[in-house]
PDB file of N, CA and C in Angstrom:
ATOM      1  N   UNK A   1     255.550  50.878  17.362  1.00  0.00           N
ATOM      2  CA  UNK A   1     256.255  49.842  18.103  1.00  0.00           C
ATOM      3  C   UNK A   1     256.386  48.591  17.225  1.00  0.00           C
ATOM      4  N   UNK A   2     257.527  47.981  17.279  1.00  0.00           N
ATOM      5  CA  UNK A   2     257.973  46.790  16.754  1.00  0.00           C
ATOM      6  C   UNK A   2     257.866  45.534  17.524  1.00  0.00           C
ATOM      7  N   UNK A   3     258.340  44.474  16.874  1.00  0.00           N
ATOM      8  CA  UNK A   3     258.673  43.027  17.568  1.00  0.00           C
ATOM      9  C   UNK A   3     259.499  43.158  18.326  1.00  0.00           C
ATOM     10  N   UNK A   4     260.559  44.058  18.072  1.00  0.00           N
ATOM     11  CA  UNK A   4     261.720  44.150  18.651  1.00  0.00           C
ATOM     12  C   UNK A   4     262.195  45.205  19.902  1.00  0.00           C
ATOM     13  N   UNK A   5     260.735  45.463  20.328  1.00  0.00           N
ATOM     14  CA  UNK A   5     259.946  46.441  21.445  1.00  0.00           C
ATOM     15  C   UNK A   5     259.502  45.898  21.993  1.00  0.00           C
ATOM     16  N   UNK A   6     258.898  46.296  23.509  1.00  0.00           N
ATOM     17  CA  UNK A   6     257.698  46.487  24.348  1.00  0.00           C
ATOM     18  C   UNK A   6     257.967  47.758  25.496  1.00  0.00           C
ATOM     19  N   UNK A   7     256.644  48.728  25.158  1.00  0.00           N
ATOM     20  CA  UNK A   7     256.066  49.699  26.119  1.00  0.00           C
ATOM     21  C   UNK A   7     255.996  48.993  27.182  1.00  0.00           C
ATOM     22  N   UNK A   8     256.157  49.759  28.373  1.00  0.00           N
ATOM     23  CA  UNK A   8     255.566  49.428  29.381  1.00  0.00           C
ATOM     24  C   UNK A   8     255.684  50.786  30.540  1.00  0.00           C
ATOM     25  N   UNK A   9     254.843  50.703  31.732  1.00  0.00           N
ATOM     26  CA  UNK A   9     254.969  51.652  32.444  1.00  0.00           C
ATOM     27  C   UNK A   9     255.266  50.842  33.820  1.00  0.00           C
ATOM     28  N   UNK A  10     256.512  51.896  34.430  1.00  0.00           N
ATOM     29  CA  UNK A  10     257.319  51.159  35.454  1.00  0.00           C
ATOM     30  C   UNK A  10     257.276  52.276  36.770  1.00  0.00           C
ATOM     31  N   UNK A  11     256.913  52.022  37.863  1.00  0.00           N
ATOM     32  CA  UNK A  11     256.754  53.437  38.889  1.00  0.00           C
ATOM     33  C   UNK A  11     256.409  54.741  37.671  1.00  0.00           C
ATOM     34  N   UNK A  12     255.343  55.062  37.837  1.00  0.00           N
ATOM     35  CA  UNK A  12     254.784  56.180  36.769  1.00  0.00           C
ATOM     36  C   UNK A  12     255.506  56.606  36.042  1.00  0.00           C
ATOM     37  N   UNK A  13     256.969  55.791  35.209  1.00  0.00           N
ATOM     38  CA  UNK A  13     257.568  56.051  33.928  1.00  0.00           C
ATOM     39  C   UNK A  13     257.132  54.989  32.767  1.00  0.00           C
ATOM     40  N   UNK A  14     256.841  55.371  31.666  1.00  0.00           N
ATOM     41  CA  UNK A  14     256.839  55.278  30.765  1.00  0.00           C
ATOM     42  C   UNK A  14     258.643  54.669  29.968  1.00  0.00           C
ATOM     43  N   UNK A  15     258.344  53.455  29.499  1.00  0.00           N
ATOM     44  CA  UNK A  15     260.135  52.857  29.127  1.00  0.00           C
ATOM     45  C   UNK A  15     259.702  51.899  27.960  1.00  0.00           C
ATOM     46  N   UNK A  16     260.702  51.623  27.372  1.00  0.00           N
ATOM     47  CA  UNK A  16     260.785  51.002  25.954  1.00  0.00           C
ATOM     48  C   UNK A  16     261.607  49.574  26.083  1.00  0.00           C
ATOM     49  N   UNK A  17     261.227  48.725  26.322  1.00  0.00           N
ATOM     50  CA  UNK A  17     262.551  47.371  26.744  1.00  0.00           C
ATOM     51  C   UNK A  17     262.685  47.065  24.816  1.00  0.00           C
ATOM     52  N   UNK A  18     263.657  47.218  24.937  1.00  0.00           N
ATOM     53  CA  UNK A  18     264.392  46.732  23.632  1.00  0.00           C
ATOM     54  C   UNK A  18     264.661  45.311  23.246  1.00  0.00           C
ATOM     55  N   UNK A  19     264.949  44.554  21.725  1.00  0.00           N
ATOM     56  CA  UNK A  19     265.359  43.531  21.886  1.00  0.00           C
ATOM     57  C   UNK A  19     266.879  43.610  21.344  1.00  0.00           C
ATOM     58  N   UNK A  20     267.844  43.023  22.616  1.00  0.00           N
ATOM     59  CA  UNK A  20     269.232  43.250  22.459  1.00  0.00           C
ATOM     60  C   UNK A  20     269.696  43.952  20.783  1.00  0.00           C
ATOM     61  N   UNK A  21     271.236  44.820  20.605  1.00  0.00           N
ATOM     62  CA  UNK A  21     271.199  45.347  19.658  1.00  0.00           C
ATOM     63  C   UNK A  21     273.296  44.894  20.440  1.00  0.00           C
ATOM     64  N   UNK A  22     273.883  45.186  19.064  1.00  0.00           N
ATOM     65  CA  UNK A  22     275.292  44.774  19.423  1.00  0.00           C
ATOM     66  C   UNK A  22     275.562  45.761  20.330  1.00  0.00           C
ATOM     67  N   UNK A  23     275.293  47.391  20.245  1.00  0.00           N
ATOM     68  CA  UNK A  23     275.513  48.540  21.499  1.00  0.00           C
ATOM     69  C   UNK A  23     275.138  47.774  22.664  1.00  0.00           C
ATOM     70  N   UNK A  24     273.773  47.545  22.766  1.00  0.00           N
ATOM     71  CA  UNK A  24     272.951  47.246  24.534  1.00  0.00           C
ATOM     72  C   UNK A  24     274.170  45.965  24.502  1.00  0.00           C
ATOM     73  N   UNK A  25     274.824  45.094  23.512  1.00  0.00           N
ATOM     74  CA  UNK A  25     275.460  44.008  24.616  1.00  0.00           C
ATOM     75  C   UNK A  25     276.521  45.307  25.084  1.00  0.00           C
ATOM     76  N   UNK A  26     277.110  45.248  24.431  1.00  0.00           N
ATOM     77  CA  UNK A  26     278.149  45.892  24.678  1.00  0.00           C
ATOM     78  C   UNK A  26     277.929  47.166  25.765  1.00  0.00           C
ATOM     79  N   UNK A  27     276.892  48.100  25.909  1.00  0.00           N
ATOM     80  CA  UNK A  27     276.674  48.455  27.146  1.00  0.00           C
ATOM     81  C   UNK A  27     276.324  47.549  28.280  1.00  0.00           C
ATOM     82  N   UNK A  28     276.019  46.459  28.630  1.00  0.00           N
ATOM     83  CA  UNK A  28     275.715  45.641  29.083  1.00  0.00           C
ATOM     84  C   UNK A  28     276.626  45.133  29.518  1.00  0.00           C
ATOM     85  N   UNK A  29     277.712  44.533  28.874  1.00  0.00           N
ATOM     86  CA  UNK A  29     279.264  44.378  29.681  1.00  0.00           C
ATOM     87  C   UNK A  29     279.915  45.187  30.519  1.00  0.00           C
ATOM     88  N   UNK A  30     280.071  46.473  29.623  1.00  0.00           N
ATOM     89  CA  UNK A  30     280.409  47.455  30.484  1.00  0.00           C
ATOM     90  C   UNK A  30     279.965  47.515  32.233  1.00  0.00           C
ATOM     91  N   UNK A  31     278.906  47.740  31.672  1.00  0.00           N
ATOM     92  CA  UNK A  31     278.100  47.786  33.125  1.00  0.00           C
ATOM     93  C   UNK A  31     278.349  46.592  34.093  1.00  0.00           C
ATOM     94  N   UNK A  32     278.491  45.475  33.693  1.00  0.00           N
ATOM     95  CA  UNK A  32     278.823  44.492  34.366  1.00  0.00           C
ATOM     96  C   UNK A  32     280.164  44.265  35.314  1.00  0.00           C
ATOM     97  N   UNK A  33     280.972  44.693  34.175  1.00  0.00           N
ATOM     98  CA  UNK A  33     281.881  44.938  34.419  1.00  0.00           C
ATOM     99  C   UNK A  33     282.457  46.089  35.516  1.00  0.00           C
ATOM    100  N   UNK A  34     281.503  46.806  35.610  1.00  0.00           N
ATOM    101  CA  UNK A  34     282.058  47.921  36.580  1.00  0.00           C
ATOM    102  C   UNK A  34     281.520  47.385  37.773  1.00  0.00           C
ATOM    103  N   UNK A  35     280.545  47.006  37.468  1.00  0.00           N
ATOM    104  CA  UNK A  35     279.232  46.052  38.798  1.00  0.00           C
ATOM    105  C   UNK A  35     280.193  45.360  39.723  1.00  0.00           C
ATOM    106  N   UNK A  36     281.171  45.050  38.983  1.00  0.00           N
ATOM    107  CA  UNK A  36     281.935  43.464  39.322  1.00  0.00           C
ATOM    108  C   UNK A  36     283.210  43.995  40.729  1.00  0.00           C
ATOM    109  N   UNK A  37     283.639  45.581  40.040  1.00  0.00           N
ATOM    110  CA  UNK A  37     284.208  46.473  40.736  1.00  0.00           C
ATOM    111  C   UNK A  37     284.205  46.777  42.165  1.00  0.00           C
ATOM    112  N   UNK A  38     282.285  46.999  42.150  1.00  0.00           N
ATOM    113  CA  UNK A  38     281.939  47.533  43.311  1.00  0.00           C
ATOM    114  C   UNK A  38     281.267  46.653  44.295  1.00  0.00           C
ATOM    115  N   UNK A  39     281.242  46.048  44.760  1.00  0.00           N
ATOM    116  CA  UNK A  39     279.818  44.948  45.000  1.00  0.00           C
ATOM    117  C   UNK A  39     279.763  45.887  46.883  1.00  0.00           C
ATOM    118  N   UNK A  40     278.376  46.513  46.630  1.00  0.00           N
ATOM    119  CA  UNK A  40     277.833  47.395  47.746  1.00  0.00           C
ATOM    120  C   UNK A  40     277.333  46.707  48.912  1.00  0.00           C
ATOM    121  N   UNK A  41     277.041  45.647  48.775  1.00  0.00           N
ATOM    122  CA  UNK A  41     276.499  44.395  50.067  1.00  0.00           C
ATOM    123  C   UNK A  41     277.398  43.767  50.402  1.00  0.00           C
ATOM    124  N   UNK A  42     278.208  44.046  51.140  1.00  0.00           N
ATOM    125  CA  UNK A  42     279.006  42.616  51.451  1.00  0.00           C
ATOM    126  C   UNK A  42     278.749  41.590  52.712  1.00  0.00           C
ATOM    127  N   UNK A  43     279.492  40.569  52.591  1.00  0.00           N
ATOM    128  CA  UNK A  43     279.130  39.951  53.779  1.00  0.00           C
ATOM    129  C   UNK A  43     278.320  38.396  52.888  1.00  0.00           C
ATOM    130  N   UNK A  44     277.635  37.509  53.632  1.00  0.00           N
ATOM    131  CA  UNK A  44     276.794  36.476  53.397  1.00  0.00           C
ATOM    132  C   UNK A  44     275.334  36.509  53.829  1.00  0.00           C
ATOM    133  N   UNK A  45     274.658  35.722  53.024  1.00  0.00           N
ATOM    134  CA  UNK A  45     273.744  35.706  53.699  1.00  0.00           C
ATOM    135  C   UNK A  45     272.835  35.805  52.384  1.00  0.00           C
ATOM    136  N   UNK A  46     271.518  35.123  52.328  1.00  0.00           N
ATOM    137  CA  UNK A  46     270.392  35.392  51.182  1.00  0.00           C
ATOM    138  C   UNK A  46     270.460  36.233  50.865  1.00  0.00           C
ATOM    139  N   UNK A  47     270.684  37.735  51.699  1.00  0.00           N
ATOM    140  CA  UNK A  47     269.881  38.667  51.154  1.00  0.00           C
ATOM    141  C   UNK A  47     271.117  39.531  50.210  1.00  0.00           C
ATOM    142  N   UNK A  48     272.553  39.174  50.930  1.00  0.00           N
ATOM    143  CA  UNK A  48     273.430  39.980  50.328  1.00  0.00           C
ATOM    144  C   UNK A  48     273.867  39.086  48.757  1.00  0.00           C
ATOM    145  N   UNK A  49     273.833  37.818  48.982  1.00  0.00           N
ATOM    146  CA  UNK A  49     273.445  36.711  47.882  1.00  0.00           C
ATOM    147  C   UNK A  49     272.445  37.814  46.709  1.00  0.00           C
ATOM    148  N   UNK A  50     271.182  37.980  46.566  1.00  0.00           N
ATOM    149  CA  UNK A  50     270.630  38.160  46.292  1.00  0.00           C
ATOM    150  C   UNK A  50     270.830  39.888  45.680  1.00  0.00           C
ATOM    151  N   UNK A  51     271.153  40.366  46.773  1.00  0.00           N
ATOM    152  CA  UNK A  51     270.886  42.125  46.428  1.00  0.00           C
ATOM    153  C   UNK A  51     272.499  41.973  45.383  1.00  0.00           C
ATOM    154  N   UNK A  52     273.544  41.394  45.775  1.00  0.00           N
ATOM    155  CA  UNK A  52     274.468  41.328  44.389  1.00  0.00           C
ATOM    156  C   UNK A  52     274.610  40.820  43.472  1.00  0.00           C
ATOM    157  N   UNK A  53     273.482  39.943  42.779  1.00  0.00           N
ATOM    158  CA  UNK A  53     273.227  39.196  42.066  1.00  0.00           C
ATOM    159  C   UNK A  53     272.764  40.124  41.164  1.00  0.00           C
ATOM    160  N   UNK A  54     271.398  40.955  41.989  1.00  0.00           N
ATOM    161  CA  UNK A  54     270.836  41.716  41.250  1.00  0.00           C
ATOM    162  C   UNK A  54     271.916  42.915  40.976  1.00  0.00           C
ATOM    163  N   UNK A  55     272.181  43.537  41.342  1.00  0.00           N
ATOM    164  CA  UNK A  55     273.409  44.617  40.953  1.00  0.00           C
ATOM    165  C   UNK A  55     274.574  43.827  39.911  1.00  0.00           C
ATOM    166  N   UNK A  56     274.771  42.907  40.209  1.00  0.00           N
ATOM    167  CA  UNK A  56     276.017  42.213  39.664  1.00  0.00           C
ATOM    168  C   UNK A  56     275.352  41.593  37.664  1.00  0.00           C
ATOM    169  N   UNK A  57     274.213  41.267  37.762  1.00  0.00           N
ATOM    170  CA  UNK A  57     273.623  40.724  36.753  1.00  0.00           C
ATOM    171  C   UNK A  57     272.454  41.769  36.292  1.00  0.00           C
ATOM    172  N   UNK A  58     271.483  41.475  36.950  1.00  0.00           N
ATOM    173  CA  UNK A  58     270.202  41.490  36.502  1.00  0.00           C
ATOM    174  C   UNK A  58     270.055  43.266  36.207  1.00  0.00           C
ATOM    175  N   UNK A  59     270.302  43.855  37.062  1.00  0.00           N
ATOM    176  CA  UNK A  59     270.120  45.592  36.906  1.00  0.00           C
ATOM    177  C   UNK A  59     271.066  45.981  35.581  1.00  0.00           C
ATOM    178  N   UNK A  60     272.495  45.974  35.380  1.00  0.00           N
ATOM    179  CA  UNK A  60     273.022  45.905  34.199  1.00  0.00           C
ATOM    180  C   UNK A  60     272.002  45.894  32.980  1.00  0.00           C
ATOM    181  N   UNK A  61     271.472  44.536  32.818  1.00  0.00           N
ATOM    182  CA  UNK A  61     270.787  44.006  32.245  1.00  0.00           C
ATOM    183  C   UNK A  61     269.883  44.353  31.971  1.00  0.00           C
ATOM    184  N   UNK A  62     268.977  44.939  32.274  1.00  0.00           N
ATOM    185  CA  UNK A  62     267.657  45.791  32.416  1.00  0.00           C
ATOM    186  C   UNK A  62     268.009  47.259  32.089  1.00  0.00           C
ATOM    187  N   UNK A  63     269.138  47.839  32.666  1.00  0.00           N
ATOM    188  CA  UNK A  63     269.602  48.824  32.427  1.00  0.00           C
ATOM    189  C   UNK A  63     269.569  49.376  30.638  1.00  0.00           C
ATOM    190  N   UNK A  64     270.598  47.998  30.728  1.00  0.00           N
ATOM    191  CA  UNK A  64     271.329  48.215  29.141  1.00  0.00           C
ATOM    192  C   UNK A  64     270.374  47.997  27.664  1.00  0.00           C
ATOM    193  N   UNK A  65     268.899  47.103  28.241  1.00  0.00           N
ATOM    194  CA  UNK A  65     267.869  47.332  26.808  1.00  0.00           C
ATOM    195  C   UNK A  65     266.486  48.125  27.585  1.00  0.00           C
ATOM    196  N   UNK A  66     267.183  48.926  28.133  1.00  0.00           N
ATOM    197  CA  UNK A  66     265.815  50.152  28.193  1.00  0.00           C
ATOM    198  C   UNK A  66     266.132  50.910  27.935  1.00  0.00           C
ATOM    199  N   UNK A  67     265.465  52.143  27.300  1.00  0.00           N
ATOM    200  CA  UNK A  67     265.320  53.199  27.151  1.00  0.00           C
ATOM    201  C   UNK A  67     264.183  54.057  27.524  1.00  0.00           C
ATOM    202  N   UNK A  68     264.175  55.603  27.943  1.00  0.00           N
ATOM    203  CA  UNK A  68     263.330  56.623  28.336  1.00  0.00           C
ATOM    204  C   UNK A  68     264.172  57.149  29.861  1.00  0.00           C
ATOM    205  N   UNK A  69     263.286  57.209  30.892  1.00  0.00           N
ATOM    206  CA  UNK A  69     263.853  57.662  32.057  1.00  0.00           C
ATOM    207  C   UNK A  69     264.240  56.192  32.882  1.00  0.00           C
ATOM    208  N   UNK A  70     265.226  55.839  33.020  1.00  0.00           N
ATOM    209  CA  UNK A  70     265.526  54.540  33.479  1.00  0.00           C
ATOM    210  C   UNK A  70     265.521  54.713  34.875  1.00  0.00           C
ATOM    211  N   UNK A  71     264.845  53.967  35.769  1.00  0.00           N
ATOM    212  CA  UNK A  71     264.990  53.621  37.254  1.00  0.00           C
ATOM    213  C   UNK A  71     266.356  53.403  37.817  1.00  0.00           C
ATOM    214  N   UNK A  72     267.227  54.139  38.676  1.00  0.00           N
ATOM    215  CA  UNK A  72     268.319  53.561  38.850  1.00  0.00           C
ATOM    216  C   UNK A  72     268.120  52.414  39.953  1.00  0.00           C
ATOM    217  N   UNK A  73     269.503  51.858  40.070  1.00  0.00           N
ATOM    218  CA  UNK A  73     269.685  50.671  41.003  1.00  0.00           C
ATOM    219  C   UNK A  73     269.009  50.859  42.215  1.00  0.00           C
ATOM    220  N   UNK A  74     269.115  52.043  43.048  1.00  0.00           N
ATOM    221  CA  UNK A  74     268.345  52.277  44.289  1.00  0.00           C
ATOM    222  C   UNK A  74     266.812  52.676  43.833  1.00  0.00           C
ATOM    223  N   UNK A  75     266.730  53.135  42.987  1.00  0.00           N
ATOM    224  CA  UNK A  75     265.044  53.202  43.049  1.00  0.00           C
ATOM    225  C   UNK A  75     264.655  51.673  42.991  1.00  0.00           C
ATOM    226  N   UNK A  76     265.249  50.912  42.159  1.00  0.00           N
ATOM    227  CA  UNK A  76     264.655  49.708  41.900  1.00  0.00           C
ATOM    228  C   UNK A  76     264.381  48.798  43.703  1.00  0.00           C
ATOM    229  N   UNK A  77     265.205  49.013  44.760  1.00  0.00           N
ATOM    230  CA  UNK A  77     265.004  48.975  46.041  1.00  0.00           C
ATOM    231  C   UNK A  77     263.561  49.717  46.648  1.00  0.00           C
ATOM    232  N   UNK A  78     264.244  51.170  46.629  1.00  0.00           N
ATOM    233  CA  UNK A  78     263.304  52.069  47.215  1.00  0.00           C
ATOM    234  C   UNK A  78     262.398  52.734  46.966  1.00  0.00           C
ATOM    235  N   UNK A  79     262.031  52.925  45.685  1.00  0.00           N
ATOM    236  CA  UNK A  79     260.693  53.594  44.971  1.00  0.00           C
ATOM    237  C   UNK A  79     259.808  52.704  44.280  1.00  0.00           C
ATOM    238  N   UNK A  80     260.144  51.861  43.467  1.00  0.00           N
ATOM    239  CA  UNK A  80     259.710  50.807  42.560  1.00  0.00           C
ATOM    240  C   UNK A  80     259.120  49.327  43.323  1.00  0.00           C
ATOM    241  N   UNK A  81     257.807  49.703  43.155  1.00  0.00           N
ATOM    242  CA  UNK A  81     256.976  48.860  43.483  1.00  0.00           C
ATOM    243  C   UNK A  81     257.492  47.235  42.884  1.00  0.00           C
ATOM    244  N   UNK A  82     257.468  46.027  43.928  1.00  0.00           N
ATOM    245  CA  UNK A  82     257.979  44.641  43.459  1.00  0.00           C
ATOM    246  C   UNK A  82     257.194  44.145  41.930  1.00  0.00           C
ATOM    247  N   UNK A  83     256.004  44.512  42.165  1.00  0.00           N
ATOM    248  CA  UNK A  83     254.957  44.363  40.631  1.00  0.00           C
ATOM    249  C   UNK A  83     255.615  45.074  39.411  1.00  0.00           C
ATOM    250  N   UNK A  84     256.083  46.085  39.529  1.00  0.00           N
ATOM    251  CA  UNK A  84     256.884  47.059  38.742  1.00  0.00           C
ATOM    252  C   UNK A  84     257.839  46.229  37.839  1.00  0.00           C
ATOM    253  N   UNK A  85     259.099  45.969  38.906  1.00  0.00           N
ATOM    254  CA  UNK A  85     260.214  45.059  38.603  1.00  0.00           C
ATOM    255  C   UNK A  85     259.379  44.046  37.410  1.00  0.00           C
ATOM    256  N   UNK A  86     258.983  43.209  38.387  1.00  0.00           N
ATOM    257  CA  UNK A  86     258.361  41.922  37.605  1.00  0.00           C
ATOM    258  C   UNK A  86     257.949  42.571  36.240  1.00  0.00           C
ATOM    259  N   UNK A  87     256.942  43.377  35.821  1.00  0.00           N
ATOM    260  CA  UNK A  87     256.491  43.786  34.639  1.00  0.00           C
ATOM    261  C   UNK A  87     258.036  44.189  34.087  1.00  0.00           C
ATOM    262  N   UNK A  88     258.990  44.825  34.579  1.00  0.00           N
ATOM    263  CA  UNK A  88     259.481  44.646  33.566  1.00  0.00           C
ATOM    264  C   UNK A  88     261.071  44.063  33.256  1.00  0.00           C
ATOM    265  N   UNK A  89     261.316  42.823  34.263  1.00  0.00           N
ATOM    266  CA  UNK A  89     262.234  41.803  34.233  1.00  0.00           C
ATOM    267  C   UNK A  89     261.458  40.939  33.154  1.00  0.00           C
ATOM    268  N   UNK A  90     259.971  40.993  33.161  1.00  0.00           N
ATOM    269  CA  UNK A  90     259.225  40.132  32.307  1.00  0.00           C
ATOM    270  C   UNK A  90     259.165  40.464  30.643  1.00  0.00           C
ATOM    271  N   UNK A  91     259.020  42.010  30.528  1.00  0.00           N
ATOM    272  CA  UNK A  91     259.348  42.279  29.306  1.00  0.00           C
ATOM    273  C   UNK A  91     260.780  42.076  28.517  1.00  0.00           C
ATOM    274  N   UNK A  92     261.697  42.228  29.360  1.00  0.00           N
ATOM    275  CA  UNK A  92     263.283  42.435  29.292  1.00  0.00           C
ATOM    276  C   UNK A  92     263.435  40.994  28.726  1.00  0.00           C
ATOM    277  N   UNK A  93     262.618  39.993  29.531  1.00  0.00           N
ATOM    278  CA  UNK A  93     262.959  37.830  29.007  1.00  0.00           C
ATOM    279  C   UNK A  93     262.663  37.760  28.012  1.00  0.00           C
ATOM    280  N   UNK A  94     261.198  38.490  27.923  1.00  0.00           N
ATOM    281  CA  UNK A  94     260.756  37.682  26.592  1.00  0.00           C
ATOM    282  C   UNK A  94     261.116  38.761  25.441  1.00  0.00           C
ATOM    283  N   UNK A  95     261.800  39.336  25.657  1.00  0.00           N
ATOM    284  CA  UNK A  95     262.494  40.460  24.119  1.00  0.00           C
ATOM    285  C   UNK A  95     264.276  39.677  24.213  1.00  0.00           C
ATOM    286  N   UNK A  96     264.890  38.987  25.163  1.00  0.00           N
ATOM    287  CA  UNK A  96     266.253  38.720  25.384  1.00  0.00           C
ATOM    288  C   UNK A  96     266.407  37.709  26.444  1.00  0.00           C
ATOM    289  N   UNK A  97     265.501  36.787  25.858  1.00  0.00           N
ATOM    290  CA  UNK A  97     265.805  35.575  26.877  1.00  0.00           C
ATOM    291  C   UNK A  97     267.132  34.972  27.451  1.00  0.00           C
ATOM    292  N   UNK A  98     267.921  35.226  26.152  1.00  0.00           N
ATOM    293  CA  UNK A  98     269.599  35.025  26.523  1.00  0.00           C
ATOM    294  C   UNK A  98     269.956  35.462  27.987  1.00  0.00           C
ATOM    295  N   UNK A  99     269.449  36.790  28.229  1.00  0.00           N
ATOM    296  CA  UNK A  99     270.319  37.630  29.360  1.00  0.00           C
ATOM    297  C   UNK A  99     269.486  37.042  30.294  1.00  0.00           C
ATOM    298  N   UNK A 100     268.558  36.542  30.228  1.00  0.00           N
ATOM    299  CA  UNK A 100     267.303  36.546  31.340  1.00  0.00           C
ATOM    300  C   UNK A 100     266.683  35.024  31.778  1.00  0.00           C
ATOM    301  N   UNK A 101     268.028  34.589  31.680  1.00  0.00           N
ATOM    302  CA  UNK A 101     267.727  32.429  31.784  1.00  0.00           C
ATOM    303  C   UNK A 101     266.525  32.318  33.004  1.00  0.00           C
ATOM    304  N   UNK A 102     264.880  31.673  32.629  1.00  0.00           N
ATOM    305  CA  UNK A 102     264.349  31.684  33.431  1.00  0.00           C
ATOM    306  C   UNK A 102     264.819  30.666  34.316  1.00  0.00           C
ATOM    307  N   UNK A 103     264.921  30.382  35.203  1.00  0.00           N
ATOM    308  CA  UNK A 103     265.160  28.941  36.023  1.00  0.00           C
ATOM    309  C   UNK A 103     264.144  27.854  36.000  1.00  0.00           C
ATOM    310  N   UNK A 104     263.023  27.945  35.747  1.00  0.00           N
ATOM    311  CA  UNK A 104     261.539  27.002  35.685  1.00  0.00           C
ATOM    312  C   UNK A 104     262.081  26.378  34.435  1.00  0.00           C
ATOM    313  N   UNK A 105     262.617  27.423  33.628  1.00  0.00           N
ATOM    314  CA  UNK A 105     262.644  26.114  32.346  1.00  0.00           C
ATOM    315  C   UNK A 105     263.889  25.145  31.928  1.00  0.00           C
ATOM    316  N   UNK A 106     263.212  24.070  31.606  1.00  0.00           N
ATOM    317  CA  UNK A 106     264.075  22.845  31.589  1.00  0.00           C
ATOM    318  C   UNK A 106     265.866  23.202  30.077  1.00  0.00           C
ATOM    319  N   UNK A 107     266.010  22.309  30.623  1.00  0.00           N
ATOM    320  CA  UNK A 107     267.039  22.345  29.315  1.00  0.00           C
ATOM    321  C   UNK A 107     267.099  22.059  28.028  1.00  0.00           C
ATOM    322  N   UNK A 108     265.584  21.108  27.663  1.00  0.00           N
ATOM    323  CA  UNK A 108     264.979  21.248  26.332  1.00  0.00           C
ATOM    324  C   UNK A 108     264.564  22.743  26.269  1.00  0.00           C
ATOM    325  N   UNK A 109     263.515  22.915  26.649  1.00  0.00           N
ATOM    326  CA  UNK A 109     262.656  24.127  26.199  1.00  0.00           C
ATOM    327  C   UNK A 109     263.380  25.320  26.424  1.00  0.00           C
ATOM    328  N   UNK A 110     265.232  25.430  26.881  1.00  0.00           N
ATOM    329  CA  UNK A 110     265.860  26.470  26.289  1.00  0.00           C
ATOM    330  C   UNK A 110     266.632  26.151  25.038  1.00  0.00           C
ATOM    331  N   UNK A 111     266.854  24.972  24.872  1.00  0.00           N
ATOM    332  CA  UNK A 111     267.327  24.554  23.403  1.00  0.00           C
ATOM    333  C   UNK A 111     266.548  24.959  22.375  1.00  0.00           C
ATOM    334  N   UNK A 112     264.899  24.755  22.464  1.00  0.00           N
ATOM    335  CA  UNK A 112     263.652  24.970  21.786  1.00  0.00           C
ATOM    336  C   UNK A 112     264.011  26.767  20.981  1.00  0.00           C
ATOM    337  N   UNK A 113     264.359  27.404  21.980  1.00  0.00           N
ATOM    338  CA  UNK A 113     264.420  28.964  21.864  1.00  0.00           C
ATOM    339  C   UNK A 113     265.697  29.270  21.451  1.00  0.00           C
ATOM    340  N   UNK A 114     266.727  28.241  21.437  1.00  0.00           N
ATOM    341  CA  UNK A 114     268.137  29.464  20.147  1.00  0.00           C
ATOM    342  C   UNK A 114     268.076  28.755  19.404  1.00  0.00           C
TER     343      UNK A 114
END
């Protein structure tokens, strides 16, 4: 394993979060892009706010610098423990902070990091 790695184990899989590569952007659009297509929640409200945010952004995203057996979008709902996610939305920031703007941090200390 490299810098440009982190192992981790996600609902009893075993996955590799990558640090972005010109393919993962570029799969990463894609995906976005189709995301943008479908949006499966409709309506208002926090939660539909939220569940297309994650489909619309964040799953793409996660999608596109992992590798091994990837969790799809509904497991990440229905099988995948919330601790899970976190471990590895957390690996995904700190290998590609770009894709993964924390909100806690100020607008220096993202200047600090490109």
């Amino acid at each position: 394993m490299t810098d440009n790695e982190k192992q981790i184990k996600i609902g009893g899989r075993k996955l590799t979060v990558h640090r972005q590569t010109f393919g993962m952007q570029l799969k990463r659009f894609t995906m976005m892009e189709n995301a943008d297509k479908d949006i499966p929640f409709p309506g208002e409200g926090l939660e539909a706010l939220v569940r297309n945010g994650f489909h619309r952004i964040t799953y793409p995203s996660l999608a596109a610098c992992t590798s091994g057996v990837v969790p799809t979008e509904p497991d990440c709902y229905d099988v995948i423990a919330n601790t899970d996610l976190e471990v590895w939305v957390a690996a995904a920031r700190e290998l590609n902070p770009l894709w993964f703007p924390n909100a806690d941090e100020t607008n220096e200390e993202k200047e600090k990091k490109s």
